[in-house]
Protein backbone atom coordinates (compact mmCIF):
# COMPACT_ATOMS: atom_id res chain seq x y z
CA UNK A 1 -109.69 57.90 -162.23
CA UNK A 2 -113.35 57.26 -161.22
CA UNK A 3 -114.10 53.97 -158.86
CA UNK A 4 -117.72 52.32 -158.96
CA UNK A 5 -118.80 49.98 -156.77
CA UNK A 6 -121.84 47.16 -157.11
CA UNK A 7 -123.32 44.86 -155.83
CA UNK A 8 -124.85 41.54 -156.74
CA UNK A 9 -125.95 38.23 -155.13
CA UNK A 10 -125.23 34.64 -156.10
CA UNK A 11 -127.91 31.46 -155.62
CA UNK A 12 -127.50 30.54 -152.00
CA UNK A 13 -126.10 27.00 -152.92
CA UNK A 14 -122.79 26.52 -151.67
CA UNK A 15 -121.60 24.13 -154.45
CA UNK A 16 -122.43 27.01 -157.28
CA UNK A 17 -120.52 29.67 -155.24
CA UNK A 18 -117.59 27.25 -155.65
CA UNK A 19 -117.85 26.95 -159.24
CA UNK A 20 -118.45 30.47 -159.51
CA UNK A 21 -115.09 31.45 -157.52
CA UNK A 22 -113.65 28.83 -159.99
CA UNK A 23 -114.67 30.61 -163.11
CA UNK A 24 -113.33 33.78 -162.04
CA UNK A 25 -110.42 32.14 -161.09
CA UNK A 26 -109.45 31.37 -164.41
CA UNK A 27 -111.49 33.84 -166.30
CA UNK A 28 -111.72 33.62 -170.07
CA UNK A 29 -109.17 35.72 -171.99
CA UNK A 30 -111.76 37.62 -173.58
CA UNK A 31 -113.96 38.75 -171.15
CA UNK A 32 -110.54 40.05 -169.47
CA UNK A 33 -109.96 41.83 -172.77
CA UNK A 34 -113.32 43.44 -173.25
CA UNK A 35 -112.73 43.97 -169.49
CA UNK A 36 -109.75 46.06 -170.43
CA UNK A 37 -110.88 47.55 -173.45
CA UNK A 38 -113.89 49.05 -171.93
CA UNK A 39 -111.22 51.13 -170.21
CA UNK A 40 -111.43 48.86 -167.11
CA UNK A 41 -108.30 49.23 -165.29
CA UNK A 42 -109.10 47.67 -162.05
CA UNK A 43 -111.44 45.36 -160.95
CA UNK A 44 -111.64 43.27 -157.85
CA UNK A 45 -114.80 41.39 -156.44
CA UNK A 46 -115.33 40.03 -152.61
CA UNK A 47 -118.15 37.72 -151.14
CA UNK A 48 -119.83 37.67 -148.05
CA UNK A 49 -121.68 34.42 -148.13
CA UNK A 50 -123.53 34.52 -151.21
CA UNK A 51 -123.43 38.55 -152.25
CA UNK A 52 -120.88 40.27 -154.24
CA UNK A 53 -119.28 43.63 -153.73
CA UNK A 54 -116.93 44.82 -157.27
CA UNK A 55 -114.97 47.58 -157.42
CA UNK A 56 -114.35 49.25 -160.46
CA UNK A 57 -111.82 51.71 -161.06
CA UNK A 58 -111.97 53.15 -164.59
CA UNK A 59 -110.16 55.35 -166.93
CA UNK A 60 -112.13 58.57 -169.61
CA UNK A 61 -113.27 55.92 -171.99
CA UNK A 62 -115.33 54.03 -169.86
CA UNK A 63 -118.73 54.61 -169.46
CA UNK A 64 -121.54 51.61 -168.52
CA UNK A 65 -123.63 52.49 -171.80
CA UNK A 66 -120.24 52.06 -173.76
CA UNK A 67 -119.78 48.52 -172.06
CA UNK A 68 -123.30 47.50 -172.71
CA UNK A 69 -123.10 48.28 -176.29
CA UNK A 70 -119.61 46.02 -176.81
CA UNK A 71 -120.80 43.33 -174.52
CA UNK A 72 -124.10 43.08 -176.82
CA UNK A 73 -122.25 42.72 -180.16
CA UNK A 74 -119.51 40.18 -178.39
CA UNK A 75 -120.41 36.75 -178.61
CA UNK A 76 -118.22 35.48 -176.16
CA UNK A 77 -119.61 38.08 -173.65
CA UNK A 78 -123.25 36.82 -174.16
CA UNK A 79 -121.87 33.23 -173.66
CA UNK A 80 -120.33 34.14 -170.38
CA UNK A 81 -122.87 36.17 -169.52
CA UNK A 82 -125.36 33.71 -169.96
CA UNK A 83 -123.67 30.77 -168.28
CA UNK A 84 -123.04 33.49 -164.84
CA UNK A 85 -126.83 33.64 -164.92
CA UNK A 86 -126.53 30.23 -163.63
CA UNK A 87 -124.80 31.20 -160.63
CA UNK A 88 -126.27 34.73 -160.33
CA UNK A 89 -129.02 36.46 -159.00
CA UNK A 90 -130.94 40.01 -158.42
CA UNK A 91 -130.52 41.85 -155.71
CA UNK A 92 -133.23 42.92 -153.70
CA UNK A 93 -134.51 45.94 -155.18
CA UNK A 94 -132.43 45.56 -158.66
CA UNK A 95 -134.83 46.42 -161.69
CA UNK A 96 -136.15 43.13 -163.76
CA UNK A 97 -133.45 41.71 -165.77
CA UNK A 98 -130.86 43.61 -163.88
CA UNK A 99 -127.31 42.20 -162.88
CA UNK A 100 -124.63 43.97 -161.13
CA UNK A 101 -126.55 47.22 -159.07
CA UNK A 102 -124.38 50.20 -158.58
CA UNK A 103 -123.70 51.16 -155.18
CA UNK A 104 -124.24 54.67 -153.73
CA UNK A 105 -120.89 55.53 -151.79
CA UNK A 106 -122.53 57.20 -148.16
CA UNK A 107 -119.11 57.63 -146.21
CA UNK A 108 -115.22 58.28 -147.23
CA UNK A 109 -112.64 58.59 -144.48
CA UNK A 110 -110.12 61.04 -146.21
């Protein structure tokens, strides 16, 4: 199993971070299915005041150009994707337009 991790930054308002904890809270049934059928298997995310850390672990089907092309022809994807932007930002140094940045791992105690 592979693990990814990213990071990604929310608008520094503390009344958006709350309704963005409560969306993922409760999140809709089919982003947790395209989730899953992306061959997501695990997927947590923490906060640190307003930026995001997910960790991905994933199974042989996944791969992020395989995600991108479901999440583009899902409707309800774009519709969830769309309202996060509200809560959402870059991350400093994330390419225009880009979302979640993937993380280079730089230590593992083993």
């Amino acid at each position: 199993m592979r693990r990814y991790a990213l990071g990604l930054d929310l608008v520094d308002d503390p009344h958006l971070i709350a309704e963005y904890e409560a969306y993922h809270r409760a999140i809709w049934p089919e982003i947790e299915a395209s989730i899953r059928d992306a061959g997501i298997q695990h997927m947590e995310i923490y906060r640190f005041g307003n930026r995001l850390f997910m960790l991905m672990e994933v199974n042989e089907k996944f791969s992020f150009e395989g995600k991108a092309v479901m999440d583009a022809s899902n409707e309800k994807v774009q519709e969830w994707e769309q309202l996060m932007w509200k809560y959402q930002q870059a991350i400093p140094g994330a390419k225009p337009g880009e979302k979640w940045v993937l993380m280079d791992k730089i230590f593992e105690l083993k």
